[in-house]
PDB file of N, CA and C in Angstrom:
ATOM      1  N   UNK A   1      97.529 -40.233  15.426  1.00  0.00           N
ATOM      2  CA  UNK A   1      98.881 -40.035  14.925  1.00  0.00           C
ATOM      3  C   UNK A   1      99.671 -41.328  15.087  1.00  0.00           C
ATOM      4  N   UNK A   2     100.304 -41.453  14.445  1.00  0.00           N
ATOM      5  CA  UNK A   2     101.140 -42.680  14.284  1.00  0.00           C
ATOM      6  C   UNK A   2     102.801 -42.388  14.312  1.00  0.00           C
ATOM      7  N   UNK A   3     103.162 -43.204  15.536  1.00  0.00           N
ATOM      8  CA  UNK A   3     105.020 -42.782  15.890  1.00  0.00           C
ATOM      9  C   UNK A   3     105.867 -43.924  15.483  1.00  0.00           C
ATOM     10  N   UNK A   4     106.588 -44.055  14.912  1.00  0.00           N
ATOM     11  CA  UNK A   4     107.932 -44.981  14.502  1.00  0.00           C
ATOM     12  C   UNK A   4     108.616 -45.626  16.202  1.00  0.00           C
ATOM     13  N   UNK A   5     108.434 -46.544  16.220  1.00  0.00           N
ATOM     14  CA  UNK A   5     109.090 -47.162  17.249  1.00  0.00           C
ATOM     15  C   UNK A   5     110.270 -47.394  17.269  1.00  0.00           C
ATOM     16  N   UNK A   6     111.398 -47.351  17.937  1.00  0.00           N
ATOM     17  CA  UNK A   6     112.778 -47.545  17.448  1.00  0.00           C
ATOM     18  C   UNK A   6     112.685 -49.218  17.919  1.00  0.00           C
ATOM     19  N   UNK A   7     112.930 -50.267  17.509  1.00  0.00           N
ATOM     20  CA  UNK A   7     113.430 -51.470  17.851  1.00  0.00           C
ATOM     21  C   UNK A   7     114.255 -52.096  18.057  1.00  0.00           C
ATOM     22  N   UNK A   8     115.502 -50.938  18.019  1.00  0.00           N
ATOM     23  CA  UNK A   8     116.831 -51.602  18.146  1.00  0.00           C
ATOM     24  C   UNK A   8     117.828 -51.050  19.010  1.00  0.00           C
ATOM     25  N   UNK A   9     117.080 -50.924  20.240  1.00  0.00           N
ATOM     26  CA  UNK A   9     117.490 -50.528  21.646  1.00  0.00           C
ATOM     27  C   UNK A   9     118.047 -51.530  22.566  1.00  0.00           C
ATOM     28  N   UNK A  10     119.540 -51.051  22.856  1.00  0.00           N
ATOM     29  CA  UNK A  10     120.296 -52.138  23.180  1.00  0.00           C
ATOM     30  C   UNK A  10     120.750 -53.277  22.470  1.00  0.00           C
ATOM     31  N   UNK A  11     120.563 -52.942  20.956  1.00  0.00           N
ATOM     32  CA  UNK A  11     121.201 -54.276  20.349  1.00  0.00           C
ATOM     33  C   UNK A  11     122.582 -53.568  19.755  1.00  0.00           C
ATOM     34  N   UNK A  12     123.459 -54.081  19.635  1.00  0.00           N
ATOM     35  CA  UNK A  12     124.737 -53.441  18.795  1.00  0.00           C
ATOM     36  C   UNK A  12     124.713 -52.570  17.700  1.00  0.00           C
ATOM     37  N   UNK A  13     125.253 -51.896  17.725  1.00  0.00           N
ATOM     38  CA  UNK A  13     125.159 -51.039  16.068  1.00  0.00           C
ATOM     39  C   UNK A  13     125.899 -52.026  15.210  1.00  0.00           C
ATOM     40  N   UNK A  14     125.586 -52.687  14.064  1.00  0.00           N
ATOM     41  CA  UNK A  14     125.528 -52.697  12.603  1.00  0.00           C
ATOM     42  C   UNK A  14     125.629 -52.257  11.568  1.00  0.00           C
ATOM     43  N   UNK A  15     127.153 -52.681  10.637  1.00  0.00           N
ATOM     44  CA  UNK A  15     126.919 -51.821   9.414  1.00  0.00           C
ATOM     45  C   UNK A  15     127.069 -53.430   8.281  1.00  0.00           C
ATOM     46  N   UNK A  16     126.097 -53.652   7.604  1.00  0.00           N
ATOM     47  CA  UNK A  16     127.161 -54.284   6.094  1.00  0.00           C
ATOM     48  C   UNK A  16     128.090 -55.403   7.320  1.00  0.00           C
ATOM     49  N   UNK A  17     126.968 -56.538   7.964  1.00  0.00           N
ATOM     50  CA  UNK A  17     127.470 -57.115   8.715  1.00  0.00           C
ATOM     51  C   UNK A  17     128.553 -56.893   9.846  1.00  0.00           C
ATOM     52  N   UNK A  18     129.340 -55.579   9.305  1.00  0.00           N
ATOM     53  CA  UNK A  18     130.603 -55.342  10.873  1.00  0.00           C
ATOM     54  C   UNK A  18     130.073 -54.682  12.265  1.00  0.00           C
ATOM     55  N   UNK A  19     130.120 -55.426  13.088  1.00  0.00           N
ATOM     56  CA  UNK A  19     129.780 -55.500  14.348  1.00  0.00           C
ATOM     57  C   UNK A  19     130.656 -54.613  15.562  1.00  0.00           C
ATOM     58  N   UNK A  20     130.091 -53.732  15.909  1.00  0.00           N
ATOM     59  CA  UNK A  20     130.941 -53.283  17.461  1.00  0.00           C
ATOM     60  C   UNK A  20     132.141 -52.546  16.871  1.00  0.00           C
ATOM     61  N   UNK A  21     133.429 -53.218  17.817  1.00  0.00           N
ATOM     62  CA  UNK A  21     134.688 -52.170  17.450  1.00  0.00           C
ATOM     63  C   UNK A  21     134.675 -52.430  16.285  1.00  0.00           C
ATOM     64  N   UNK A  22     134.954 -53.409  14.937  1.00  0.00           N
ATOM     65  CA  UNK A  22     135.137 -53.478  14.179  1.00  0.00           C
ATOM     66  C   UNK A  22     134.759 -52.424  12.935  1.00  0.00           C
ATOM     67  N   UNK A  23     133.386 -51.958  13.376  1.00  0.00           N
ATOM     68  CA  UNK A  23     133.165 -50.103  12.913  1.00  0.00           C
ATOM     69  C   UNK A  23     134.238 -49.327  13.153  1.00  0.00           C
ATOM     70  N   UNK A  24     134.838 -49.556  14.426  1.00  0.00           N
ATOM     71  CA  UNK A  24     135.851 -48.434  14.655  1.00  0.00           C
ATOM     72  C   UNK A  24     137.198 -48.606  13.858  1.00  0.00           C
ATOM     73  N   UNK A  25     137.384 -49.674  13.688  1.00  0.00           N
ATOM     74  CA  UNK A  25     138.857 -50.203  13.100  1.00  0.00           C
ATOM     75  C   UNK A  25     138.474 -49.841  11.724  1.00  0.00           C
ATOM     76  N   UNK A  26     137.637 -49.957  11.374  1.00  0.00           N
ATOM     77  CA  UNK A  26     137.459 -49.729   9.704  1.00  0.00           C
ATOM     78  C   UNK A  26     137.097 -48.389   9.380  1.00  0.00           C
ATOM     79  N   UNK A  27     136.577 -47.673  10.189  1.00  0.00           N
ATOM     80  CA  UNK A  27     136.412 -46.299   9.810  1.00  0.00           C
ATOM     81  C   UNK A  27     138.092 -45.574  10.117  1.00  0.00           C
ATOM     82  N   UNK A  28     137.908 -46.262  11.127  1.00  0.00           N
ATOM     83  CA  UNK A  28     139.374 -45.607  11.627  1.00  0.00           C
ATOM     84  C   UNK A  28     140.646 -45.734  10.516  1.00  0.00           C
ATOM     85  N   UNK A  29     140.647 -47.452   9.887  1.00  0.00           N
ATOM     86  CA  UNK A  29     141.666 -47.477   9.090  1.00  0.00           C
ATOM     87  C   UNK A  29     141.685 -46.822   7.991  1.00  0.00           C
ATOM     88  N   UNK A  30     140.364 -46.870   7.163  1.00  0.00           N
ATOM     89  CA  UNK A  30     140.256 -45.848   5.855  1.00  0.00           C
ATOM     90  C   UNK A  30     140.340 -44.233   5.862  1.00  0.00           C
ATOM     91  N   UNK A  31     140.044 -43.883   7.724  1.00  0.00           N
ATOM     92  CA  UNK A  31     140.056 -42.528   7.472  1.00  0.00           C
ATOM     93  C   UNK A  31     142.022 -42.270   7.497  1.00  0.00           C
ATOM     94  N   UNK A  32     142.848 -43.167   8.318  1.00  0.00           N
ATOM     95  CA  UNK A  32     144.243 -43.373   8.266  1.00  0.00           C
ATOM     96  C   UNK A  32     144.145 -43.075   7.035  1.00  0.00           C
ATOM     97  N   UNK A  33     144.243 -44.011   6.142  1.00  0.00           N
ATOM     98  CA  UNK A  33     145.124 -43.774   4.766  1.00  0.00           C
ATOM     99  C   UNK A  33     144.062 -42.793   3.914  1.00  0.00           C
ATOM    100  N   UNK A  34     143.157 -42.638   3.973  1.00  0.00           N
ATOM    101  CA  UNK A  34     142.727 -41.232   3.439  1.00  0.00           C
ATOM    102  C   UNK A  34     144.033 -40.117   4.075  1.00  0.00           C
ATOM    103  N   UNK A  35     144.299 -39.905   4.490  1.00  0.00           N
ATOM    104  CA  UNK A  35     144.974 -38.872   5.317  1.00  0.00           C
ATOM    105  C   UNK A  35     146.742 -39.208   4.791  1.00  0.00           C
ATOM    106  N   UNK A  36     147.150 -40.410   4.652  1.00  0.00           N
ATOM    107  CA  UNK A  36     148.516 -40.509   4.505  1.00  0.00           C
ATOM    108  C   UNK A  36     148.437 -40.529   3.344  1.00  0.00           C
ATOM    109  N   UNK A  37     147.378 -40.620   2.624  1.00  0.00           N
ATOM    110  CA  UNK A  37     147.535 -40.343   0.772  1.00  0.00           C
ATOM    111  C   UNK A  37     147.653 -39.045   0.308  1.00  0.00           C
ATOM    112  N   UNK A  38     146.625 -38.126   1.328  1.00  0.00           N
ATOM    113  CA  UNK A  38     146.646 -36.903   1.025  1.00  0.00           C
ATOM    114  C   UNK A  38     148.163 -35.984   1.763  1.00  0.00           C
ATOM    115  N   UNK A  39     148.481 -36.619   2.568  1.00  0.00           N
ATOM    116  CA  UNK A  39     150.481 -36.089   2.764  1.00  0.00           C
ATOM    117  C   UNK A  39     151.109 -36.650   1.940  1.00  0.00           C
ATOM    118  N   UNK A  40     151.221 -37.714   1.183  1.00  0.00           N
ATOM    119  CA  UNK A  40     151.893 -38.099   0.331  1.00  0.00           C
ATOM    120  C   UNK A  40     151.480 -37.323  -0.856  1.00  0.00           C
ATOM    121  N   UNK A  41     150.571 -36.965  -1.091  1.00  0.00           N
ATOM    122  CA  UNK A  41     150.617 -36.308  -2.683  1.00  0.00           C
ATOM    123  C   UNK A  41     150.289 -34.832  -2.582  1.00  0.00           C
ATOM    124  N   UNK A  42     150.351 -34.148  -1.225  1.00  0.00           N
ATOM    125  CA  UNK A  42     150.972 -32.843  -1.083  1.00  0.00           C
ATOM    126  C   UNK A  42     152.096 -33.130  -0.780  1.00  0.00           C
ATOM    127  N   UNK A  43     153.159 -33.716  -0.313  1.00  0.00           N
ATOM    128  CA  UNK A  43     154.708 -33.978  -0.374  1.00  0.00           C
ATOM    129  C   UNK A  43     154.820 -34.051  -1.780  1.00  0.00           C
ATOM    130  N   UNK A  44     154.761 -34.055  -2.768  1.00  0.00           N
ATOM    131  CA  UNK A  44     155.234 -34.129  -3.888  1.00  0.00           C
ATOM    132  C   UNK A  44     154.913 -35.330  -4.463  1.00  0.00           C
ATOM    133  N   UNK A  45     155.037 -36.973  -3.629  1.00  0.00           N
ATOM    134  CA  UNK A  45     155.053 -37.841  -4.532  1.00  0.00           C
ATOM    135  C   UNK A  45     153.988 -38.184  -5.285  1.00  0.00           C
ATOM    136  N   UNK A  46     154.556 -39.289  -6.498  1.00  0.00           N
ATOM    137  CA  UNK A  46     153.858 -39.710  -7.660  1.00  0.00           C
ATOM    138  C   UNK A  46     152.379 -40.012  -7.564  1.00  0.00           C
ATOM    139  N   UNK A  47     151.157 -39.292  -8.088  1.00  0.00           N
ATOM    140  CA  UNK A  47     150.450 -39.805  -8.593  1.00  0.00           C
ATOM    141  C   UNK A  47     149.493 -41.161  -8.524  1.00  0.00           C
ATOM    142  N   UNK A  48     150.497 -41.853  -9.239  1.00  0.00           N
ATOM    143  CA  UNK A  48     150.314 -42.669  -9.327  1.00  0.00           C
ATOM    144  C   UNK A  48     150.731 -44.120  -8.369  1.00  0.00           C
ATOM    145  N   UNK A  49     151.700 -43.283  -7.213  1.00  0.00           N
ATOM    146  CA  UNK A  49     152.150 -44.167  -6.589  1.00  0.00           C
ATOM    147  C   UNK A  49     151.355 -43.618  -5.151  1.00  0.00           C
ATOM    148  N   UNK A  50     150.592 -42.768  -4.971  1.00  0.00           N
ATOM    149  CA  UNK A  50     149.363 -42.237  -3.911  1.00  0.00           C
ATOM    150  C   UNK A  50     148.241 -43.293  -4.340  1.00  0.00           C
ATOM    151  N   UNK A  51     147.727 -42.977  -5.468  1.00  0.00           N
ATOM    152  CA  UNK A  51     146.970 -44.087  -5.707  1.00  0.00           C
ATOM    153  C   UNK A  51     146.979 -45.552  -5.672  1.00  0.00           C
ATOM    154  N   UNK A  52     148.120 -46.040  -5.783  1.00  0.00           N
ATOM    155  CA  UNK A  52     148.194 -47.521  -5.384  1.00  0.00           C
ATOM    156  C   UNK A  52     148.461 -47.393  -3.842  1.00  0.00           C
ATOM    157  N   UNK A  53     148.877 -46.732  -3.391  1.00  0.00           N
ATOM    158  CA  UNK A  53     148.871 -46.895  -2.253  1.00  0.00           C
ATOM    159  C   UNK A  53     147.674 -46.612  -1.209  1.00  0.00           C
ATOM    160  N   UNK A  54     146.710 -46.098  -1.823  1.00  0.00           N
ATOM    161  CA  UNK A  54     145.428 -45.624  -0.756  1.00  0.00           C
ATOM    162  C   UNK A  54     144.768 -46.956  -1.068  1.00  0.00           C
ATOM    163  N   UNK A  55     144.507 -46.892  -2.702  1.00  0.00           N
ATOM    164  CA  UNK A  55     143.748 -48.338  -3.268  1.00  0.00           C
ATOM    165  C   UNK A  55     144.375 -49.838  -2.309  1.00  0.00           C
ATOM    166  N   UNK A  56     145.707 -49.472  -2.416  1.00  0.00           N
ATOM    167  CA  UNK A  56     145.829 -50.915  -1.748  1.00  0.00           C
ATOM    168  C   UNK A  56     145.731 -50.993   0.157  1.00  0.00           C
ATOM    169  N   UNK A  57     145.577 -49.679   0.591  1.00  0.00           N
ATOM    170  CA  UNK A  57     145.784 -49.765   1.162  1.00  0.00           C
ATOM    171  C   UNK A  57     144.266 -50.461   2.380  1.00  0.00           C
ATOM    172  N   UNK A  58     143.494 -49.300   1.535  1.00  0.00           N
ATOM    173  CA  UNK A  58     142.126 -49.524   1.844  1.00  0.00           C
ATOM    174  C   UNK A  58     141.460 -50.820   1.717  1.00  0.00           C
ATOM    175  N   UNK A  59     142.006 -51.629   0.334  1.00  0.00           N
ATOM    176  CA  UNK A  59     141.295 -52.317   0.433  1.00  0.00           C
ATOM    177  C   UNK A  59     142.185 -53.571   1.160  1.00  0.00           C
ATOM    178  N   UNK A  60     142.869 -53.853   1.827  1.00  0.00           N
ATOM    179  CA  UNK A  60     144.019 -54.432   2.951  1.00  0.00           C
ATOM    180  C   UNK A  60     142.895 -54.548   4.164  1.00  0.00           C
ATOM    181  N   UNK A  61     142.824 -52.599   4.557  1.00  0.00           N
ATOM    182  CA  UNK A  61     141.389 -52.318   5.786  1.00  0.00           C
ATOM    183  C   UNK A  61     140.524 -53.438   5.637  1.00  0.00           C
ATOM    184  N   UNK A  62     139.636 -53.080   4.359  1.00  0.00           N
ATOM    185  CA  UNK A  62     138.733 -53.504   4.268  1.00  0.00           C
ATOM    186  C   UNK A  62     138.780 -55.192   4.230  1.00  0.00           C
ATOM    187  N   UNK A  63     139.713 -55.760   4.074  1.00  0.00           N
ATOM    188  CA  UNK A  63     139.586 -57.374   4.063  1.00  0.00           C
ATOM    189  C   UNK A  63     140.296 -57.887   5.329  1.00  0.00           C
ATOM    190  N   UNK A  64     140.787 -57.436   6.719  1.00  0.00           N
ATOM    191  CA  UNK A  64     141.373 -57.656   7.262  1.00  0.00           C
ATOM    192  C   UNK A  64     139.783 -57.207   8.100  1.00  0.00           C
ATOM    193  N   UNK A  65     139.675 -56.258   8.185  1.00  0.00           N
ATOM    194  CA  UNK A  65     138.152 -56.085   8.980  1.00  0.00           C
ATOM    195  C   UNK A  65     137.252 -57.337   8.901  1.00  0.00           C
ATOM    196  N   UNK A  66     136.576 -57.566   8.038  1.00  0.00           N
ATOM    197  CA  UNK A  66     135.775 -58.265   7.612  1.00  0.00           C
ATOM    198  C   UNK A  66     136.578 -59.877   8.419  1.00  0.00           C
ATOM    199  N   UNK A  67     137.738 -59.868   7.677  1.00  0.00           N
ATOM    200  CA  UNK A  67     137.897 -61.470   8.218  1.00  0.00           C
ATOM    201  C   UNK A  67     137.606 -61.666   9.338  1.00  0.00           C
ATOM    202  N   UNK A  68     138.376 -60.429  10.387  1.00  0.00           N
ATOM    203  CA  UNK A  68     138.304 -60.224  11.667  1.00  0.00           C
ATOM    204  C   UNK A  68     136.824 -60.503  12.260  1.00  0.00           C
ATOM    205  N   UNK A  69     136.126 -59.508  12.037  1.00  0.00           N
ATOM    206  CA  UNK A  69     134.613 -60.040  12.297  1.00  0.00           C
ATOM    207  C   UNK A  69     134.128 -61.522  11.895  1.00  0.00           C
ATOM    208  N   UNK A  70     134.600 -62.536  10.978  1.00  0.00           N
ATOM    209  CA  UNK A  70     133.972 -63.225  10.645  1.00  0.00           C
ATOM    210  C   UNK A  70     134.862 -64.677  11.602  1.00  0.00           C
ATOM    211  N   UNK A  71     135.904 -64.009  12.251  1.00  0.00           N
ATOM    212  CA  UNK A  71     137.006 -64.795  12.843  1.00  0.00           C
ATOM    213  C   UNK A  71     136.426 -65.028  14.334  1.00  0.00           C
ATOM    214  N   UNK A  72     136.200 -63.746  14.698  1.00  0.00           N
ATOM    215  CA  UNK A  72     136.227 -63.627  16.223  1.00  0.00           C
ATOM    216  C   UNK A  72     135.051 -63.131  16.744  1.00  0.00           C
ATOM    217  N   UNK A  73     134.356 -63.231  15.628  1.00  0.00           N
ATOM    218  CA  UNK A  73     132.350 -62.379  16.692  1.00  0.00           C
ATOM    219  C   UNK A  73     132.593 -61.006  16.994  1.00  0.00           C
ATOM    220  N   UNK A  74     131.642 -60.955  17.925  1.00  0.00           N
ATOM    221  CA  UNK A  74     131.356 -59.602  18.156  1.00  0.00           C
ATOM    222  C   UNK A  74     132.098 -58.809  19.481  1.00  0.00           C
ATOM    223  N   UNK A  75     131.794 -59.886  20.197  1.00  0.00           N
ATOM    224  CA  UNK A  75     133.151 -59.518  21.238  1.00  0.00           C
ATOM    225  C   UNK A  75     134.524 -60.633  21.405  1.00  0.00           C
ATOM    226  N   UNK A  76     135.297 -61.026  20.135  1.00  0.00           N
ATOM    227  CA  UNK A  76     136.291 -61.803  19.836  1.00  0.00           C
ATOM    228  C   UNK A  76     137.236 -61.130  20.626  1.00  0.00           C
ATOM    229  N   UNK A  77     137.202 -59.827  19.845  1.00  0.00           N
ATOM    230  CA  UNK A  77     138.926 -59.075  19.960  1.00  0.00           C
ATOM    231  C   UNK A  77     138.979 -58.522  21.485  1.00  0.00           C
ATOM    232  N   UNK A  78     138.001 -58.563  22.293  1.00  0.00           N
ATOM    233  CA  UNK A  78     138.068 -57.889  23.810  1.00  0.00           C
ATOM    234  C   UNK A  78     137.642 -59.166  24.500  1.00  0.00           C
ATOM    235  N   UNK A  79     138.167 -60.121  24.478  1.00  0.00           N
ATOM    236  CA  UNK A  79     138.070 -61.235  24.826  1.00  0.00           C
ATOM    237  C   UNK A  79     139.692 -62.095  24.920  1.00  0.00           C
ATOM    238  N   UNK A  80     139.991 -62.110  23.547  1.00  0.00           N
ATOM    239  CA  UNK A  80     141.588 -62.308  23.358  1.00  0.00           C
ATOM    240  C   UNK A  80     142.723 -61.141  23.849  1.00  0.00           C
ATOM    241  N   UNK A  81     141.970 -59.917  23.975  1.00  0.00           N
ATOM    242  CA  UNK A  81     143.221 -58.786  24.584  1.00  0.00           C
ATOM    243  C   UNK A  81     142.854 -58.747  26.478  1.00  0.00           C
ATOM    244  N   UNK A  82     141.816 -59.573  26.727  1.00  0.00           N
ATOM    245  CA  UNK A  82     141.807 -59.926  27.886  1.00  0.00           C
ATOM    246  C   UNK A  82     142.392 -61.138  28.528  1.00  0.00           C
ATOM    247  N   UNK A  83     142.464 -62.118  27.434  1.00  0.00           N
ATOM    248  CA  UNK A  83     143.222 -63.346  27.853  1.00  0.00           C
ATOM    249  C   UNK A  83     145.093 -63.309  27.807  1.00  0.00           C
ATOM    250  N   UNK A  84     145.600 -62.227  26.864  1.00  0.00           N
ATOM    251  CA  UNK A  84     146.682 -61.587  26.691  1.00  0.00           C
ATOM    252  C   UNK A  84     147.097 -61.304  28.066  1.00  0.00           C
ATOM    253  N   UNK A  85     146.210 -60.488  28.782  1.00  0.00           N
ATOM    254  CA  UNK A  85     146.375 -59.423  29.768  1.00  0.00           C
ATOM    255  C   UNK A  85     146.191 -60.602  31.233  1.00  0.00           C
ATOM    256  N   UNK A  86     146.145 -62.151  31.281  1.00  0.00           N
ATOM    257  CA  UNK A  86     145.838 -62.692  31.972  1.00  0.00           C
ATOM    258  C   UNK A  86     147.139 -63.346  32.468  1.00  0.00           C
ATOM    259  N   UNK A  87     147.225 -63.865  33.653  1.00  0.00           N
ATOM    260  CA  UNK A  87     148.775 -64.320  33.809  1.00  0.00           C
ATOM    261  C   UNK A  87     148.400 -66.623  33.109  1.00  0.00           C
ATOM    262  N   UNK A  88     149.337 -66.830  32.781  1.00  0.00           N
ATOM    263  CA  UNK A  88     149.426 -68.442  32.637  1.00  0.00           C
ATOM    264  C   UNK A  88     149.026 -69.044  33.557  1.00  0.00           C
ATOM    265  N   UNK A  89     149.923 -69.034  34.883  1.00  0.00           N
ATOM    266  CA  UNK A  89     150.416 -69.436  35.503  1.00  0.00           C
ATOM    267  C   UNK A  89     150.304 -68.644  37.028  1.00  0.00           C
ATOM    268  N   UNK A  90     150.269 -68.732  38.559  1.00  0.00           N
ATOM    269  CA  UNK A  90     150.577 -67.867  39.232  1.00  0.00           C
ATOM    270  C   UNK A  90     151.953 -68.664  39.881  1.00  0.00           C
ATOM    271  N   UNK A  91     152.366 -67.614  40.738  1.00  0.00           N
ATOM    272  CA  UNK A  91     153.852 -68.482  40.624  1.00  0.00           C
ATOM    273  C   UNK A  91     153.723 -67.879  42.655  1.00  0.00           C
ATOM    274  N   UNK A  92     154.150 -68.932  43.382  1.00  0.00           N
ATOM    275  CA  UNK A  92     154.046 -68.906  44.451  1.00  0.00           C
ATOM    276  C   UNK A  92     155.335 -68.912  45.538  1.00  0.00           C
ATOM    277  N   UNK A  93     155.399 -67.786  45.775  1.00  0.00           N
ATOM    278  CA  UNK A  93     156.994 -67.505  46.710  1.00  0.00           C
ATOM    279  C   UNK A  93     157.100 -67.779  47.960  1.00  0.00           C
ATOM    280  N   UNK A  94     156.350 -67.467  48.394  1.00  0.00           N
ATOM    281  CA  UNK A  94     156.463 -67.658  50.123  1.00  0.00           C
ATOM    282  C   UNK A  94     155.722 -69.280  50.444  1.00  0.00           C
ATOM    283  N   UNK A  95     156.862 -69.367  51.549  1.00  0.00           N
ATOM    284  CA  UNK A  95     156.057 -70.443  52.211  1.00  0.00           C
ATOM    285  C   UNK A  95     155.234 -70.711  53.017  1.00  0.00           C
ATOM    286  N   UNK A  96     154.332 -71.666  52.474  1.00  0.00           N
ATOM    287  CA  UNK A  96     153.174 -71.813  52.858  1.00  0.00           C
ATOM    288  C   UNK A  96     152.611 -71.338  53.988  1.00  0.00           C
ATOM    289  N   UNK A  97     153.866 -70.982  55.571  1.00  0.00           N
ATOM    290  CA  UNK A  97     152.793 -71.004  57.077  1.00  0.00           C
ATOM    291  C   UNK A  97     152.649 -69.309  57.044  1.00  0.00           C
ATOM    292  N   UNK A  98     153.120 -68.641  55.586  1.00  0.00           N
ATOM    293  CA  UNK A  98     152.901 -67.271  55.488  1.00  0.00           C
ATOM    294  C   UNK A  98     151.521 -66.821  55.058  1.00  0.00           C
ATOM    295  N   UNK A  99     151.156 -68.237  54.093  1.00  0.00           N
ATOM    296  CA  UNK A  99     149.712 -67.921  53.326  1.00  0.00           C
ATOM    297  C   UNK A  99     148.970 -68.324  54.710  1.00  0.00           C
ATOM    298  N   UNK A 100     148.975 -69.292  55.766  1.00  0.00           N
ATOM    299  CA  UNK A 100     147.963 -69.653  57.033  1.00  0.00           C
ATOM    300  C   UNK A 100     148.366 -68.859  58.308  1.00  0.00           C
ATOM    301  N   UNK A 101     149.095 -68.296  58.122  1.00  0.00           N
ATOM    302  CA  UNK A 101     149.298 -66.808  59.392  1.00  0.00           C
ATOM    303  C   UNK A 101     147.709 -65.956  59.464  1.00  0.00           C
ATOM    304  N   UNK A 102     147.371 -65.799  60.576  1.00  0.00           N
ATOM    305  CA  UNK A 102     146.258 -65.204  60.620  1.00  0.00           C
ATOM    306  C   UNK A 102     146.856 -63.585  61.372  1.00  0.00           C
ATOM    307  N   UNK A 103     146.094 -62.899  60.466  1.00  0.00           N
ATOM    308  CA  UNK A 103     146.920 -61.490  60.989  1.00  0.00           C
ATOM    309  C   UNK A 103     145.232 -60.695  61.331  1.00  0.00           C
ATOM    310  N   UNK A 104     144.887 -60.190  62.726  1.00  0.00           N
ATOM    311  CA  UNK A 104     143.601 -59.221  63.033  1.00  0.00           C
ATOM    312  C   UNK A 104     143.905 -58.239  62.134  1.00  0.00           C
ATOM    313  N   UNK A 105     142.957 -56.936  61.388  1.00  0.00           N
ATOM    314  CA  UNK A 105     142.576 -55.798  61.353  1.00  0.00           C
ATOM    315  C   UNK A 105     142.313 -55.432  62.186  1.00  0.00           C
ATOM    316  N   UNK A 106     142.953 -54.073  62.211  1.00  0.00           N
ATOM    317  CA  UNK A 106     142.897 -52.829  63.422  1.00  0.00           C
ATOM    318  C   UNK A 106     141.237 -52.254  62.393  1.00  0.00           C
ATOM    319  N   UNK A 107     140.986 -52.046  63.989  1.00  0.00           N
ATOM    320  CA  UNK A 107     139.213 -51.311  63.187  1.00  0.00           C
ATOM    321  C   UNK A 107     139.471 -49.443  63.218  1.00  0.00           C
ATOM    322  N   UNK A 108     139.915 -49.080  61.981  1.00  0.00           N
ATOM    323  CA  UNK A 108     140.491 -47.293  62.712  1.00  0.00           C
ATOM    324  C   UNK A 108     138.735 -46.460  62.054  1.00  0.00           C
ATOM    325  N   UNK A 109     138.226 -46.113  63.173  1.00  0.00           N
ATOM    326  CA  UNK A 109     137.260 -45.586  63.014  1.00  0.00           C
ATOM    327  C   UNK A 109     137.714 -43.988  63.155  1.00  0.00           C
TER     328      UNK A 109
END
């Protein structure tokens, strides 16, 4: 008998080149305006103005994804929202014989 090996254990999931979160942002964004097209044209409005708006909206998703991936790799965007989240600078208040004070731990067993 002959079994199919899977070979792509532990490598990233892949679609049509988009890598990692970038699946998520793009499924995520088209399933968004799928959804705000379909309240907009059960609210009543135009037609024709649902349709430019999903069309444009989607395809906005779709080219803002792509750049993104082609901008920042695979782990770009959790890389830059980590450097965001990083301080510049540390900024130092006390003086110095506070940082060389030697203080024991109590051992509370």
């Amino acid at each position: 008998m002959n079994y199919n090996i899977n070979k792509g254990i532990g490598r990233t999931v892949e679609f049509k080149g988009l890598k990692a979160q970038y699946l998520f942002i793009f499924a995520g964004g088209l399933l968004g305006t799928l959804i705000l097209v379909m309240i907009l044209y059960m609210a009543g409005v135009n037609s024709y103005i649902c349709l430019f708006l999903g069309a444009g909206g989607a395809s906005l998703i779709v080219w803002q994804t792509f750049s993104l991936n082609r901008k920042y790799g695979e782990h770009g965007l959790m890389k830059i929202g980590a450097g965001k989240r990083h301080p510049r600078y540390i900024i130092c208040r006390k003086p110095v014989h506070r940082y060389l004070k030697f203080t024991p731990k109590s051992n509370a067993l």
